[in-house]
C-alpha atoms as a PDB file:
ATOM      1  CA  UNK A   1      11.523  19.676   1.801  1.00  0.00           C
ATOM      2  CA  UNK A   2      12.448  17.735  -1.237  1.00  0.00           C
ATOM      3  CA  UNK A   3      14.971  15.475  -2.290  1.00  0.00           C
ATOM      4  CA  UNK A   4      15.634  14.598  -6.151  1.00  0.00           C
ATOM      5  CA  UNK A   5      17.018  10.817  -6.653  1.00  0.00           C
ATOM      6  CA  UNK A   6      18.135   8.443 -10.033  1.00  0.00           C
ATOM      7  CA  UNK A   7      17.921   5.146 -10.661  1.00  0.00           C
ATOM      8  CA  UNK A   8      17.234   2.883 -13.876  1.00  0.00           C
ATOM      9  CA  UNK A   9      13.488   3.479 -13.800  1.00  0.00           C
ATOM     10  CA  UNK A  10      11.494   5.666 -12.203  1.00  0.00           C
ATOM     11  CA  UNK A  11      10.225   2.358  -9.785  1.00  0.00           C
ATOM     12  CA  UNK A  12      14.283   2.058  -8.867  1.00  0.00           C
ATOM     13  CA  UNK A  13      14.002   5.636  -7.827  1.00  0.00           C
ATOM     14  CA  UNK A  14      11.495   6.196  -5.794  1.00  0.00           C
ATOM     15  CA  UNK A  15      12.406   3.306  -3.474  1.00  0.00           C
ATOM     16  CA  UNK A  16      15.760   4.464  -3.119  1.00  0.00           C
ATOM     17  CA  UNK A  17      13.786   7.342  -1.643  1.00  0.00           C
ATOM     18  CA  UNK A  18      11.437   6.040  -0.005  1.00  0.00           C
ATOM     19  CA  UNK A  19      14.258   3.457   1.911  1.00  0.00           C
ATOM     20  CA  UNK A  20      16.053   6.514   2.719  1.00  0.00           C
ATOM     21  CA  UNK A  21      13.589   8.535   3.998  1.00  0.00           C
ATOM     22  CA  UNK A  22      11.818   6.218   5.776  1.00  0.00           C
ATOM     23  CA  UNK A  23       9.034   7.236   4.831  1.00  0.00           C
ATOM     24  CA  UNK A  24       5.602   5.811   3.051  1.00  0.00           C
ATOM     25  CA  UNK A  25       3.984   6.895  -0.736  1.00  0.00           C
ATOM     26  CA  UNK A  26       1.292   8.577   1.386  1.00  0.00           C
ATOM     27  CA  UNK A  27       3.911  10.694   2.994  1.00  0.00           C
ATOM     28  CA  UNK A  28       5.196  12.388   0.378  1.00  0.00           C
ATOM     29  CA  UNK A  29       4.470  13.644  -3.380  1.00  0.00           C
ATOM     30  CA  UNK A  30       6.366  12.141  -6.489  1.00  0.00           C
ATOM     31  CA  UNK A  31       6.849  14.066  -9.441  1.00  0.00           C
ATOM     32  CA  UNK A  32       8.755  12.462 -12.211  1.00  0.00           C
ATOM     33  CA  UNK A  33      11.414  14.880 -13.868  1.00  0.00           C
ATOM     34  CA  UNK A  34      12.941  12.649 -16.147  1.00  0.00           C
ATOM     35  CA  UNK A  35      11.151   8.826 -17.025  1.00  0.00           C
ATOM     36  CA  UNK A  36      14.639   7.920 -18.405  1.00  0.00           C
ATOM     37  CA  UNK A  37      15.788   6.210 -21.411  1.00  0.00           C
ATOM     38  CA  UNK A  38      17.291   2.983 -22.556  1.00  0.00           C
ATOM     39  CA  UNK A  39      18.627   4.618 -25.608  1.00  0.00           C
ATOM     40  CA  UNK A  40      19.749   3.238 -28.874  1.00  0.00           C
ATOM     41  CA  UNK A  41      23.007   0.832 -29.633  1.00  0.00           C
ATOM     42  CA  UNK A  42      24.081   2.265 -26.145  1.00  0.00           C
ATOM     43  CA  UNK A  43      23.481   6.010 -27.245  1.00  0.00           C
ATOM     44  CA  UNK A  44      21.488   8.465 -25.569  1.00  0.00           C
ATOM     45  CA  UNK A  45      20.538   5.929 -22.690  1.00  0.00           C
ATOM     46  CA  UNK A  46      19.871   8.136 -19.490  1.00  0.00           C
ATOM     47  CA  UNK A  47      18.519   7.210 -15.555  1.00  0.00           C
ATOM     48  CA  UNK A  48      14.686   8.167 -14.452  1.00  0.00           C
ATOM     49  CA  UNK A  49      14.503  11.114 -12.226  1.00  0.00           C
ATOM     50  CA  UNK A  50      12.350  11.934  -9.701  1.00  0.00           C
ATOM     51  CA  UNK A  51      11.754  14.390  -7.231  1.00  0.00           C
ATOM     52  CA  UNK A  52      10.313  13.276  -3.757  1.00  0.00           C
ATOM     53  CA  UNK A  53       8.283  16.321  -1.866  1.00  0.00           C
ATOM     54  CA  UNK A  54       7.434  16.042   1.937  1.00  0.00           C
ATOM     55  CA  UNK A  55       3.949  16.609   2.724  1.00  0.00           C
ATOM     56  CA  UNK A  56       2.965  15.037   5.654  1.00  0.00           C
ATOM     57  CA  UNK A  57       2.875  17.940   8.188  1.00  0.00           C
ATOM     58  CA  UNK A  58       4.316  15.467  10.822  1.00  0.00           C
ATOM     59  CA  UNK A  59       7.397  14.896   8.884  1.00  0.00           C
ATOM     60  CA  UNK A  60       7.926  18.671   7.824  1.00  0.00           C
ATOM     61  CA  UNK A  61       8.783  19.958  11.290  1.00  0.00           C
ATOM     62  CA  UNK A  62      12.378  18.240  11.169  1.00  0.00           C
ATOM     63  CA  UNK A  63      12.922  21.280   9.286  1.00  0.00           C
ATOM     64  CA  UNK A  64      15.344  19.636   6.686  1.00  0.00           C
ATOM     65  CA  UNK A  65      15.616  16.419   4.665  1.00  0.00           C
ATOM     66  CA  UNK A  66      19.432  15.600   6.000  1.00  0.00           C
ATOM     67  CA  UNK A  67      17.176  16.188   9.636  1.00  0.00           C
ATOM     68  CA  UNK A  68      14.383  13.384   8.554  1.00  0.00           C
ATOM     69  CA  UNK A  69      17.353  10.921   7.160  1.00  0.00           C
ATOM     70  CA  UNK A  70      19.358  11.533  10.300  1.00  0.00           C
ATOM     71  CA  UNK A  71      16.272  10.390  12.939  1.00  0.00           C
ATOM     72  CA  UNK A  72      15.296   7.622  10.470  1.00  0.00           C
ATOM     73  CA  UNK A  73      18.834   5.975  10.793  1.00  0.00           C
ATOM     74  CA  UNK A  74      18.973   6.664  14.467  1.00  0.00           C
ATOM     75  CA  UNK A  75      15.350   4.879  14.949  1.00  0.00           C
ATOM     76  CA  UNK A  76      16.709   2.086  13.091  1.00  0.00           C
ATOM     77  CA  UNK A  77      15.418  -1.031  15.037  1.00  0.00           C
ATOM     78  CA  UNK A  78      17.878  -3.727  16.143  1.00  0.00           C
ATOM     79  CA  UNK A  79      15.281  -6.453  15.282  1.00  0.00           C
ATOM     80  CA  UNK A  80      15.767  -9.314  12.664  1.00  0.00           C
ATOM     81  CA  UNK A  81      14.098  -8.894   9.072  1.00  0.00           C
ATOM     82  CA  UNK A  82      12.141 -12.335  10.310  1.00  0.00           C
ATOM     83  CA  UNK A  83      11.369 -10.313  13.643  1.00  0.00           C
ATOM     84  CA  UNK A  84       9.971  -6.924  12.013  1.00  0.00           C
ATOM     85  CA  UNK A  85       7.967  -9.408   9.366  1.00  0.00           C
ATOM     86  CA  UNK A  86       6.498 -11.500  12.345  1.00  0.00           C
ATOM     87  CA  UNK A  87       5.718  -7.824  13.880  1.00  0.00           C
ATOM     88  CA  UNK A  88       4.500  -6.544  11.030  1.00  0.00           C
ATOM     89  CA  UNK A  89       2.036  -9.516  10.456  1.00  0.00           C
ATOM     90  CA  UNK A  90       0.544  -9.331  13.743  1.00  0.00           C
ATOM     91  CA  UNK A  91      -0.323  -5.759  13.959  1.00  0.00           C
ATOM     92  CA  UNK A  92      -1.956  -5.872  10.305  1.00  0.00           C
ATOM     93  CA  UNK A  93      -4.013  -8.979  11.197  1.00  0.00           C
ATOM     94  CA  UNK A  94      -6.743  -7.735  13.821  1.00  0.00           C
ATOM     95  CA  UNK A  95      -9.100 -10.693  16.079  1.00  0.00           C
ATOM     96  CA  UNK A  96     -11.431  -9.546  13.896  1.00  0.00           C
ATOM     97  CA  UNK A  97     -12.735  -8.225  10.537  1.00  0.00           C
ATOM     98  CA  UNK A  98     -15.951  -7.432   9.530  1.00  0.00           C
ATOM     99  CA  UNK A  99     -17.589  -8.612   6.220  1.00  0.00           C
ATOM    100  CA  UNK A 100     -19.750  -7.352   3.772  1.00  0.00           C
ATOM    101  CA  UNK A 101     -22.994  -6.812   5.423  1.00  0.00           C
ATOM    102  CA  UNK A 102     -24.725 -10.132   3.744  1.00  0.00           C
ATOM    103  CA  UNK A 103     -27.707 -11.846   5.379  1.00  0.00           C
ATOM    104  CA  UNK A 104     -27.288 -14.746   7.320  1.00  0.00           C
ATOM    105  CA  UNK A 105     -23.863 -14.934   6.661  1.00  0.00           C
ATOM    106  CA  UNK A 106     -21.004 -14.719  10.013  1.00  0.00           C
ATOM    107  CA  UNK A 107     -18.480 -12.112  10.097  1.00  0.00           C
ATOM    108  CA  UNK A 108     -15.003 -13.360   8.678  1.00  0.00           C
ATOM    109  CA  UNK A 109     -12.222 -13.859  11.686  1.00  0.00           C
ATOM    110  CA  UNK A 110      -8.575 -14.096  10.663  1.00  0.00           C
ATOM    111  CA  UNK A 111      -5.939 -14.557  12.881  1.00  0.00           C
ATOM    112  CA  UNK A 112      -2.391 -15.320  12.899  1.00  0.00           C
ATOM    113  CA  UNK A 113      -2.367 -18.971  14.268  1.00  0.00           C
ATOM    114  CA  UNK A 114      -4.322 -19.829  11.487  1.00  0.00           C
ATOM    115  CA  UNK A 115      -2.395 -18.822   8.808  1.00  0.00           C
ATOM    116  CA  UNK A 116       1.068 -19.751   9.628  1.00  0.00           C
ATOM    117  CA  UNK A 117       2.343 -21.998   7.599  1.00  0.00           C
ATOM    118  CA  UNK A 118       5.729 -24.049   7.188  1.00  0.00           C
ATOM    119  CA  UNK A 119       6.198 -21.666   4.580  1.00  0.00           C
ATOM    120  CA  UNK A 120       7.132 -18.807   6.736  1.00  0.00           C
ATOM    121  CA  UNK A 121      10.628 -20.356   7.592  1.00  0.00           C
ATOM    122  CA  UNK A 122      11.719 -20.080   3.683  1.00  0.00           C
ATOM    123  CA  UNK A 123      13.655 -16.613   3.626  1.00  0.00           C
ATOM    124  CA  UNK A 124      15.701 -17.081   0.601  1.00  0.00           C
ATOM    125  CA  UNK A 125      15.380 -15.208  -2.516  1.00  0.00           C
ATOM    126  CA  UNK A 126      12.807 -16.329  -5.182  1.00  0.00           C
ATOM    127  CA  UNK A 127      12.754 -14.684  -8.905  1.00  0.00           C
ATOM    128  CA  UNK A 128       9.631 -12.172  -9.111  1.00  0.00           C
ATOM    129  CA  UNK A 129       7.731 -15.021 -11.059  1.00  0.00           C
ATOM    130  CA  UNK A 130       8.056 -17.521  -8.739  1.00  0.00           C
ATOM    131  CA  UNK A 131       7.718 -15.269  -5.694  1.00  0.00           C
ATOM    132  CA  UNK A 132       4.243 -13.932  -7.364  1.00  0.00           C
ATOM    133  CA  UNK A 133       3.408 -17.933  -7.664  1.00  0.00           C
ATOM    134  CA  UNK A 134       4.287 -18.589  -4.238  1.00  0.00           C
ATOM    135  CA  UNK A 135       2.311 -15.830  -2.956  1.00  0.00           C
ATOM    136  CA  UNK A 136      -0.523 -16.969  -4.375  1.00  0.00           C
ATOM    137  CA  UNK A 137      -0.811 -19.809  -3.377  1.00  0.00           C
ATOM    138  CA  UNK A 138      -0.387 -18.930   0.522  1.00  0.00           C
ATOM    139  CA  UNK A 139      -2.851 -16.532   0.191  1.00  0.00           C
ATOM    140  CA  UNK A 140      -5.251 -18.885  -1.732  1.00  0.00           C
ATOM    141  CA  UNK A 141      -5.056 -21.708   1.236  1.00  0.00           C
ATOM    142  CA  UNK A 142      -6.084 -18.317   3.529  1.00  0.00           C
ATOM    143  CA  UNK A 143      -9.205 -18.424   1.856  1.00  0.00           C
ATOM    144  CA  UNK A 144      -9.761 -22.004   1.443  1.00  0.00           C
ATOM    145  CA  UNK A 145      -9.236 -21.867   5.104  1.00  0.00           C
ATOM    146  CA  UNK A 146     -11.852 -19.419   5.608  1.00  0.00           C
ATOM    147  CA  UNK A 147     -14.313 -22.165   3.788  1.00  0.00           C
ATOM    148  CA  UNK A 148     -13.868 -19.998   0.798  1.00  0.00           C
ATOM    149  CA  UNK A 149     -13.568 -22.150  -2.397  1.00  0.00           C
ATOM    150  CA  UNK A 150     -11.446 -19.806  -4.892  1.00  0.00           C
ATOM    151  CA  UNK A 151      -9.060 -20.247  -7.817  1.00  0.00           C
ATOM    152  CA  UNK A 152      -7.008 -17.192  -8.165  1.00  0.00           C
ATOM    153  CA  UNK A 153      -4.770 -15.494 -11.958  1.00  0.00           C
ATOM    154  CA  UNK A 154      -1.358 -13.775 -11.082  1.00  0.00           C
ATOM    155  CA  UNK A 155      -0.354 -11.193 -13.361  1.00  0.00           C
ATOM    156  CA  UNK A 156       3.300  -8.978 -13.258  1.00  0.00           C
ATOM    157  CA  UNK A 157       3.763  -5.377 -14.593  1.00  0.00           C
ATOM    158  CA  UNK A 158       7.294  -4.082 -13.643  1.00  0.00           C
ATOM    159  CA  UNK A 159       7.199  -4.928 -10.014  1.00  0.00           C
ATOM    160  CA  UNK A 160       3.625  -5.150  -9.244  1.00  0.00           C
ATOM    161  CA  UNK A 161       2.229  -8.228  -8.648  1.00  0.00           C
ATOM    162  CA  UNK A 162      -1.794  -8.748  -8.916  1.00  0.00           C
ATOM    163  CA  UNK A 163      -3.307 -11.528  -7.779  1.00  0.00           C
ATOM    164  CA  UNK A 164      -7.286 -11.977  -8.846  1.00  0.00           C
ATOM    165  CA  UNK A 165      -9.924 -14.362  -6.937  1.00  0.00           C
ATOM    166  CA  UNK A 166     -12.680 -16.047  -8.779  1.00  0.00           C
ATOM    167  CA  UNK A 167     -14.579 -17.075  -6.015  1.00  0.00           C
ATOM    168  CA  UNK A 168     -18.516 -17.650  -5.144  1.00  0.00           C
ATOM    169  CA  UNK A 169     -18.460 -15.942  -2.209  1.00  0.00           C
ATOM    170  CA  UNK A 170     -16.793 -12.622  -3.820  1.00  0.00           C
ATOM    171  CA  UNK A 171     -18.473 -10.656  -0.867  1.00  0.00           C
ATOM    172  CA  UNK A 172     -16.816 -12.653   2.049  1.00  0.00           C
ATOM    173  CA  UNK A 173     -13.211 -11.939   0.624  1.00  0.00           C
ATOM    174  CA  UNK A 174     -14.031  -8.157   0.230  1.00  0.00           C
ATOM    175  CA  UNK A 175     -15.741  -7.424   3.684  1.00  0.00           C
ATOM    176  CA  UNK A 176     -17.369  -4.528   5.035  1.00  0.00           C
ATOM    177  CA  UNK A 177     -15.667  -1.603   3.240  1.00  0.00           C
ATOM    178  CA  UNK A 178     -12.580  -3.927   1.494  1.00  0.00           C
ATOM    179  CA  UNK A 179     -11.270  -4.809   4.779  1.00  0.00           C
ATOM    180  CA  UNK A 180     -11.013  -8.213   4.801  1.00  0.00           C
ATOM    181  CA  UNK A 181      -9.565  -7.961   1.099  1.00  0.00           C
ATOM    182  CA  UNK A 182      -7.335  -5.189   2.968  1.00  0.00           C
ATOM    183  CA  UNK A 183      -6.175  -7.371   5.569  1.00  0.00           C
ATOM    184  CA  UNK A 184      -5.753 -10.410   2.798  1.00  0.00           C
ATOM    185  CA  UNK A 185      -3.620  -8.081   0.890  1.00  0.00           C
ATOM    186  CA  UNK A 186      -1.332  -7.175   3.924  1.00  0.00           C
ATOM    187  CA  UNK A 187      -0.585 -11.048   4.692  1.00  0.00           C
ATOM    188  CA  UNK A 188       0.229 -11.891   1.240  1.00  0.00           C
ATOM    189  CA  UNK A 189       2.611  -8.710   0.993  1.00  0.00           C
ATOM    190  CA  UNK A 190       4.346  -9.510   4.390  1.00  0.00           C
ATOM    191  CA  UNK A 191       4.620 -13.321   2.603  1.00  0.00           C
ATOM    192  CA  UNK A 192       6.346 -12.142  -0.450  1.00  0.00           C
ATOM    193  CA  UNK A 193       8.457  -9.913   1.102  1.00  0.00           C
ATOM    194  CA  UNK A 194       9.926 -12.511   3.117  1.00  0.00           C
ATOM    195  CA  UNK A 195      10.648 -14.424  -0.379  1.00  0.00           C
ATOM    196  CA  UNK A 196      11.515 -12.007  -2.844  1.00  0.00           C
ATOM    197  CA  UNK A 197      14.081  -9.454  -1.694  1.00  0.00           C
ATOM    198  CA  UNK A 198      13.808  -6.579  -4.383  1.00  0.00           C
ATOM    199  CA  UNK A 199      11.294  -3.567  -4.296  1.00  0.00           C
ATOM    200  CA  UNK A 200       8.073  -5.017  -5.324  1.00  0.00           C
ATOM    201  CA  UNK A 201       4.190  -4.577  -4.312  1.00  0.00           C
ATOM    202  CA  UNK A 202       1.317  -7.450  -4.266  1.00  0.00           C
ATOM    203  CA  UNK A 203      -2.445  -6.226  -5.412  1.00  0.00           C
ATOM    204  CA  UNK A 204      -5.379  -8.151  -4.575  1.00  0.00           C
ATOM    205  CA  UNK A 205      -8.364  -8.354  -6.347  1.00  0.00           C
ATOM    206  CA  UNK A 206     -11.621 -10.040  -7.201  1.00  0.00           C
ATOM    207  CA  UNK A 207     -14.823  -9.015  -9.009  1.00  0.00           C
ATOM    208  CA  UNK A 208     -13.125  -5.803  -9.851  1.00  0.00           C
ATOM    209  CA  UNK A 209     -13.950  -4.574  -6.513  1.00  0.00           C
ATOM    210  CA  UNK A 210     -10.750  -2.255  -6.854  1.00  0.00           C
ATOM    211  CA  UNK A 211     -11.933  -0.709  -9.838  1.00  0.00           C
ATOM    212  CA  UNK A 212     -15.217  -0.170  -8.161  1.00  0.00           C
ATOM    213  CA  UNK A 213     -13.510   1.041  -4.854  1.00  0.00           C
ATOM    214  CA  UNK A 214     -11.752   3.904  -6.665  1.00  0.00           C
ATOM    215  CA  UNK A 215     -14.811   5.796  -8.441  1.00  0.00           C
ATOM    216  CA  UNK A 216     -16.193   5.534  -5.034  1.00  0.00           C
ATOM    217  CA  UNK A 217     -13.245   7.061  -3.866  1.00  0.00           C
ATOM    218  CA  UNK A 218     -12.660  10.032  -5.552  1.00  0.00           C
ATOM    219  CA  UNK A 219     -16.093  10.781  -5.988  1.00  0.00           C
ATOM    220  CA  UNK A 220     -16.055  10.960  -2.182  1.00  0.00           C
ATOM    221  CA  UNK A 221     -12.943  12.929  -2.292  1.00  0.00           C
ATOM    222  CA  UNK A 222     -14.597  15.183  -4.349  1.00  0.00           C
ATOM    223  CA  UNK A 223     -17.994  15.626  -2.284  1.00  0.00           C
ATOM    224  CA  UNK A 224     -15.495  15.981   0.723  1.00  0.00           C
ATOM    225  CA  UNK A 225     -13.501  19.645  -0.189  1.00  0.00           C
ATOM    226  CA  UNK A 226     -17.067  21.016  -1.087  1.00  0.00           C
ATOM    227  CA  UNK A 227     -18.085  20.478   2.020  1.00  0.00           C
ATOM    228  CA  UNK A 228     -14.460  21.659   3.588  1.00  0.00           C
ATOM    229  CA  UNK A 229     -15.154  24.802   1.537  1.00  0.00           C
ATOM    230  CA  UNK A 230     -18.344  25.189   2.539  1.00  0.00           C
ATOM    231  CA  UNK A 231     -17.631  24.769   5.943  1.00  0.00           C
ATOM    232  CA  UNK A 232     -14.088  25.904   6.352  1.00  0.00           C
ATOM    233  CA  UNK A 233     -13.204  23.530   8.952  1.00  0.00           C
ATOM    234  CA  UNK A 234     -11.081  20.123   8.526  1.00  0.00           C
ATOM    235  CA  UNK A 235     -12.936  16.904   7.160  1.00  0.00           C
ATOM    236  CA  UNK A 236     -11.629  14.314   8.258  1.00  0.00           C
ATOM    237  CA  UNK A 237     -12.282  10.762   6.168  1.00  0.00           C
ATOM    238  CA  UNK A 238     -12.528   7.338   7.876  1.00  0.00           C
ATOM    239  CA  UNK A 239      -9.727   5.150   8.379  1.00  0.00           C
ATOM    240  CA  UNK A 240      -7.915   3.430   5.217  1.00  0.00           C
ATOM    241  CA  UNK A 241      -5.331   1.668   4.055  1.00  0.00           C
ATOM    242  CA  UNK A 242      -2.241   3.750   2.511  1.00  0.00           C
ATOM    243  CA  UNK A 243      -2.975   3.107  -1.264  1.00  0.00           C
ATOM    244  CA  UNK A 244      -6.742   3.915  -0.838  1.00  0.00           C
ATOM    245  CA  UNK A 245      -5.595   7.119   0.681  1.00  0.00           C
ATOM    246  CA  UNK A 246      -3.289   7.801  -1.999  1.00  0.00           C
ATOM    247  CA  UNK A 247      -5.721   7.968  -4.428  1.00  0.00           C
ATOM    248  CA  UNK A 248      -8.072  10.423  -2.279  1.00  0.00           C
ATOM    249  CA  UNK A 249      -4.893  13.133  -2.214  1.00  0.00           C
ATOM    250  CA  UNK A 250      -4.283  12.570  -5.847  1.00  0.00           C
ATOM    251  CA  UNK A 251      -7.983  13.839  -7.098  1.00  0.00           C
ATOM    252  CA  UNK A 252      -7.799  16.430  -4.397  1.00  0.00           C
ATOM    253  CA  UNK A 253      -4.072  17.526  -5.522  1.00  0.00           C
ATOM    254  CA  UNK A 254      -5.625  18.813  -8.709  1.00  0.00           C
ATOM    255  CA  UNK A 255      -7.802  21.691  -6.755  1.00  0.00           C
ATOM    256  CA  UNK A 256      -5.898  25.185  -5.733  1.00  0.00           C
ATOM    257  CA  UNK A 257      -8.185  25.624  -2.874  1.00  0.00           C
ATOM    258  CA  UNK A 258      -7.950  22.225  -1.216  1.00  0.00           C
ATOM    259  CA  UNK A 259      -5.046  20.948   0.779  1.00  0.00           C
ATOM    260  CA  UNK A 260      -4.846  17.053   2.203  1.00  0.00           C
ATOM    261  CA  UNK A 261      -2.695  14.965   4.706  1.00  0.00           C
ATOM    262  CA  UNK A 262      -2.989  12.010   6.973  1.00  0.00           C
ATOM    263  CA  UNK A 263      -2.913  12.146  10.356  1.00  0.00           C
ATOM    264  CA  UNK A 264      -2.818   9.380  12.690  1.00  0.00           C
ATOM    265  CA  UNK A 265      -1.121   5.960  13.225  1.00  0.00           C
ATOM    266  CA  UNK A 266      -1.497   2.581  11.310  1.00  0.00           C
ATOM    267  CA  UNK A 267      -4.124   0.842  11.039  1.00  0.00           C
ATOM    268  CA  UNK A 268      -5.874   3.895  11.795  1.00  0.00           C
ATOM    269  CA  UNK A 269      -4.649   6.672   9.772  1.00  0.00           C
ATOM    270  CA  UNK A 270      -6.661   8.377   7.474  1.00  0.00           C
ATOM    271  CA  UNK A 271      -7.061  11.470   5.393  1.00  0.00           C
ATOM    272  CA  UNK A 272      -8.028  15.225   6.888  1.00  0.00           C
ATOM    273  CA  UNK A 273      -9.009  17.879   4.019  1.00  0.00           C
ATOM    274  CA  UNK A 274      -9.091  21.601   5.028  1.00  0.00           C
ATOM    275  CA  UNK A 275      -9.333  24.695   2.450  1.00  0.00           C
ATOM    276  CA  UNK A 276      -6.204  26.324   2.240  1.00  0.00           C
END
């Protein structure tokens, strides 16, 4: 099950897929056929390509893409875009989140009430820049709030925004595994969604923990289909957050003996590995 979409770059094109799918990165495989061309004095100017594979085993029994598009529309919620983003914020923020296992030091609690702000009534469109600037800021009061002093450099390539702490108290904004950073990074892209209206992601960071995070990754990844092999039974990873498990079915796509999905439901899905 595939579907092949254009757009001015390949980021325009896979979100036109991914918007009419209605599906997630994690759900499917992108292989780009064409990166496109801006050509020269007008000439030879061309639109990215991509093709968009199913691989979530959920997904593949509607037997079809036209299938997957049709129960997408037809799920379609009736709620307001300020509904789904209150929704959304609530089920990403748990009571609480543990932190980095650092003596003497209380586990981190976020919750909702405590980081609305005024701010959440402003639904109008803001330029990337500005939205980025915005976004930082909210987040950076989250901190703050968490008796976390921080200062924090936004940076923009295409339409990913990263936003870096320099903090202290590095280990209290990562947490136990990343999950406070997770959680952090789920507010602040719930935030600038609600300001910026065009297909764009928000990347938190600090002390290069992500870096860090991915060689532990897909060395894990790796350790993980020997021991499927060896075995020959599913391995199934711990929970994680979509772009974490992105990573682990990259590494793995590269090995003819190992297959990958996720199974479950947010915030609790996470990757299985069997031999194939």
């Amino acid at each position: 099950m595939y579907r092949i979409y254009t757009e001015k770059t390949v980021d325009d094109a896979v979100a036109k897929g991914l918007n009419e799918l209605g599906v997630t990165e994690d759900d499917i495989k992108i292989e780009v056929t064409d990166s496109g061309s801006s050509g020269f004095l007008g000439f030879g100017k061309r639109d990215a390509e991509v093709k968009l594979t199913v691989i979530n085993p959920e997904l593949k029994t509607y037997g079809s893409i036209e299938a997957l598009i049709e129960e997408k529309n037809q799920a379609a919620s009736p709620k307001t875009a300020t509904e789904d983003i209150t929704s959304e914020t609530e089920e990403a923020v748990q009571p609480e989140i543990p932190e980095e296992d650092v003596p003497e030091e209380e586990s981190v609690e976020i919750s909702v009430d405590e980081v609305r702000t005024d701010d959440e009534e402003m639904i109008n469109e803001s330029p990337i820049n500005s939205a980025a600037e915005e976004t930082a800021q909210y987040v950076s009061r989250i901190v703050h709030e968490m008796n976390i002093p921080n200062e924090t450099v936004t940076s923009i390539k295409d339409n990913q925004v990263t936003i870096e702490f320099h903090a202290e108290l590095a280990a209290k904004i990562i947490g136990k595994r990343g999950q406070t950073l997770n959680a952090l990074q789920e507010l602040a892209q719930n935030y600038f969604n609600t300001i910026y209206k065009s297909y764009g992601s928000v990347f938190l960071d600090v002390e290069d923990y992500r870096a860090k995070r991915r060689e532990t990754l897909e060395n894990l990844a790796v350790n993980m289909s020997k021991k499927a092999l060896r075995t020959e039974e599913p391995v199934k990873m711990e929970p994680m957050p979509s772009f974490e498990r992105k990573i682990m079915h990259h590494v793995l796509s590269r090995m003819k003996d190992i297959e990958t999905y996720s199974e479950g439901r947010e915030p609790n899905r996470r990757v299985v590995i069997i031999k194939k």
